[in-house]
Protein backbone atom coordinates (compact mmCIF):
# COMPACT_ATOMS: atom_id res chain seq x y z
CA UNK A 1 -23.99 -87.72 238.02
CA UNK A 2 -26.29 -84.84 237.47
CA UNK A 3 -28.37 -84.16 240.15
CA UNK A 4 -32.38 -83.75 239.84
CA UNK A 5 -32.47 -80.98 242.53
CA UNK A 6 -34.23 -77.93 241.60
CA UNK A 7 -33.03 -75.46 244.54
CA UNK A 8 -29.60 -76.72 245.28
CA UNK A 9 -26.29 -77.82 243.23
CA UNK A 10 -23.37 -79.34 243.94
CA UNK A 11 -20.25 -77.92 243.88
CA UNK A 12 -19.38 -79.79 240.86
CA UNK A 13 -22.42 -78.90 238.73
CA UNK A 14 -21.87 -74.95 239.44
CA UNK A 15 -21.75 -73.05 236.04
CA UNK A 16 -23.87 -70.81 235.11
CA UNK A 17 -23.16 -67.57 237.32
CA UNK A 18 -26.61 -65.98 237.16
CA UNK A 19 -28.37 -69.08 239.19
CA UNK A 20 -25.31 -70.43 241.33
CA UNK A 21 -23.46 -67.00 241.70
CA UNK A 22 -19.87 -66.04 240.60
CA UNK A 23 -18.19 -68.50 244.04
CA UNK A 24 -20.63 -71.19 243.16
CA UNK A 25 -19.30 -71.26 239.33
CA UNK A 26 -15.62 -70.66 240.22
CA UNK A 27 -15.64 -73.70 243.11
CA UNK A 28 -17.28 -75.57 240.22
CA UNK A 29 -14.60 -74.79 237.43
CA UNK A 30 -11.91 -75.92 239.84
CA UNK A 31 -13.25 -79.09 241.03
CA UNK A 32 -13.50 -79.80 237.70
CA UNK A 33 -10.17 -78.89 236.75
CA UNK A 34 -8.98 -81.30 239.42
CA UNK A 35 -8.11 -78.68 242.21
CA UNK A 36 -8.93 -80.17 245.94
CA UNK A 37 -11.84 -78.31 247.18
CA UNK A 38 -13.95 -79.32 249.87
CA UNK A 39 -17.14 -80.91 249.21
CA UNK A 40 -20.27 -78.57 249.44
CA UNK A 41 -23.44 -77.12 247.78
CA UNK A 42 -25.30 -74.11 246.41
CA UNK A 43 -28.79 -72.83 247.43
CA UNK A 44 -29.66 -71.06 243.86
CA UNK A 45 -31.56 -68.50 242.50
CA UNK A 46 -34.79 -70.84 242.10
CA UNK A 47 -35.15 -70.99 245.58
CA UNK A 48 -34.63 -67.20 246.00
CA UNK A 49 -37.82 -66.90 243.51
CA UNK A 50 -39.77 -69.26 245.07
CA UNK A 51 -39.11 -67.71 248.61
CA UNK A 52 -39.94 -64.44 247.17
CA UNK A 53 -43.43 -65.42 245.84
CA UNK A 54 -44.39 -65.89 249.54
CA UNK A 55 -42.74 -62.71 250.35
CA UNK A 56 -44.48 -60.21 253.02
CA UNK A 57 -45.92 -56.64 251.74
CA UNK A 58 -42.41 -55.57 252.73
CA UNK A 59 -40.63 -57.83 250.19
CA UNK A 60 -39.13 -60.24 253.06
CA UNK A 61 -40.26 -64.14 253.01
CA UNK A 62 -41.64 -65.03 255.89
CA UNK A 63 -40.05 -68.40 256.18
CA UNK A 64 -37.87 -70.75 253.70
CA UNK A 65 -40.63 -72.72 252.08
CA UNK A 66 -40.81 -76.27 252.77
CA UNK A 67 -39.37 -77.73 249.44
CA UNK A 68 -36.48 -75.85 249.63
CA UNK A 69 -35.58 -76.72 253.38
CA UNK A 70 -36.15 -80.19 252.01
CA UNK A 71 -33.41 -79.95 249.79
CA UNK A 72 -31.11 -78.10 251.90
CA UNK A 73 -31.24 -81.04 254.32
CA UNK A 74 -31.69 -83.50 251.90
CA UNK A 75 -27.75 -81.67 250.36
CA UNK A 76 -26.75 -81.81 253.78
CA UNK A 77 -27.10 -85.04 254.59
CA UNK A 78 -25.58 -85.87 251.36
CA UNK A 79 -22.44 -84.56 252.13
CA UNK A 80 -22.22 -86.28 255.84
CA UNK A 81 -19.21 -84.19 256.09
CA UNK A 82 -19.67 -83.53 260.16
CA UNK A 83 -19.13 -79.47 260.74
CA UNK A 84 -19.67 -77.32 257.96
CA UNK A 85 -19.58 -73.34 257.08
CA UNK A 86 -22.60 -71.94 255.86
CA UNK A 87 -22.33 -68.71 253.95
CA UNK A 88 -24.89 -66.42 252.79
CA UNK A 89 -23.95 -64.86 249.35
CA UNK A 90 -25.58 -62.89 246.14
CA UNK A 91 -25.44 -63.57 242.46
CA UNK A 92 -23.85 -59.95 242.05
CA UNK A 93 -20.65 -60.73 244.57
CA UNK A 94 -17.46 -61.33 243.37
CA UNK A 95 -17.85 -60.07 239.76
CA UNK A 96 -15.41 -58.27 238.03
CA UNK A 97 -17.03 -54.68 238.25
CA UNK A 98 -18.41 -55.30 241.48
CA UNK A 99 -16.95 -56.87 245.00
CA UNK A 100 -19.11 -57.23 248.28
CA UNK A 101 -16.69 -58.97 250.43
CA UNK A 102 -17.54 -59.14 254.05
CA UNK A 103 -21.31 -57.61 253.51
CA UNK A 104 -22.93 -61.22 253.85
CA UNK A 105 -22.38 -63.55 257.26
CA UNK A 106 -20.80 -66.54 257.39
CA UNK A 107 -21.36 -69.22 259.99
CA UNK A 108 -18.56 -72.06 260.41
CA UNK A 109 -18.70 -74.96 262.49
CA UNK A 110 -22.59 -75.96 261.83
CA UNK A 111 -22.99 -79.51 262.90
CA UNK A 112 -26.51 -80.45 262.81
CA UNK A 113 -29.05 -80.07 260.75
CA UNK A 114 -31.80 -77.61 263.14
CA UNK A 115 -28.53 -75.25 263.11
C-alpha cells in the first residue's frame, strides 16, 4: 500500500534517489527484491524544504516544523518495532562519485518517541 505521507517513506516505497537519498533507494530495491531488511523509514527531501523555509538568517531551521514531527512519530509508531537507530544522512552520500561515510551521526538504541 502506498502511503499518503508527504515527508516520510517507507522503506519499501524508496526509489527515487534525489528525495529519499541513494540508502533510502537501495534499502528499497532490496526489500523489494525479497532480501530481509529491517523495517524502517525515510525523512525526505520535502521535509528538508519545508524546514528550510523557516530557516534563520544563518540558513539553520530553528526547529523541525510541526507537520513533519507529526509524521516522524506518526512513522514511528507505525513501525512499533521497540529500539531503533536513527541516522542522519544526505541525498549526495553514497553515490558513485562521491562517499561521505562516517560524516553524519548515528544514534542506535532510541526507544521512545521524545528521544
Amino acid at each position: 500500500m502506498i502511503s499518503t505521507r508527504s515527508f516520510t517513506q517507507d522503506l519499501d516505497e524508496c526509489r527515487d534517489v534525489l528525495l529519499v537519498g541513494g540508502k533510502g533507494a537501495s534499502l528499497g530495491r532490496l526489500i523489494r527484491a525479497g532480501f530481509p531488511v529491517p523495517n524502517g523509514f525515510v525523512v525526505n527531501t520535502r521535509a528538508w524544504r519545508l524546514a528550510q523555509e523557516g530557516a534563520t538568517s544563518g540558513g539553520k531551521p530553528m526547529e523541525i516544523p510541526a507537520r513533519v514531527a507529526g509524521e516522524i512519530l506518526q512513522a514511528y509508531q507505525t513501525m512499533a518495532a521497540g529500539a531503533v537507530a536513527v541516522r542522519s544522512s544526505a541525498t549526495a552520500e553514497d553515490m558513485a562519485a562521491a562517499s561521505m561515510a562516517g560524516q553524519c551521526e548515528t544514534f542506535i538504541g532510541v526507544q521512545r518517541e521524545a528521544e
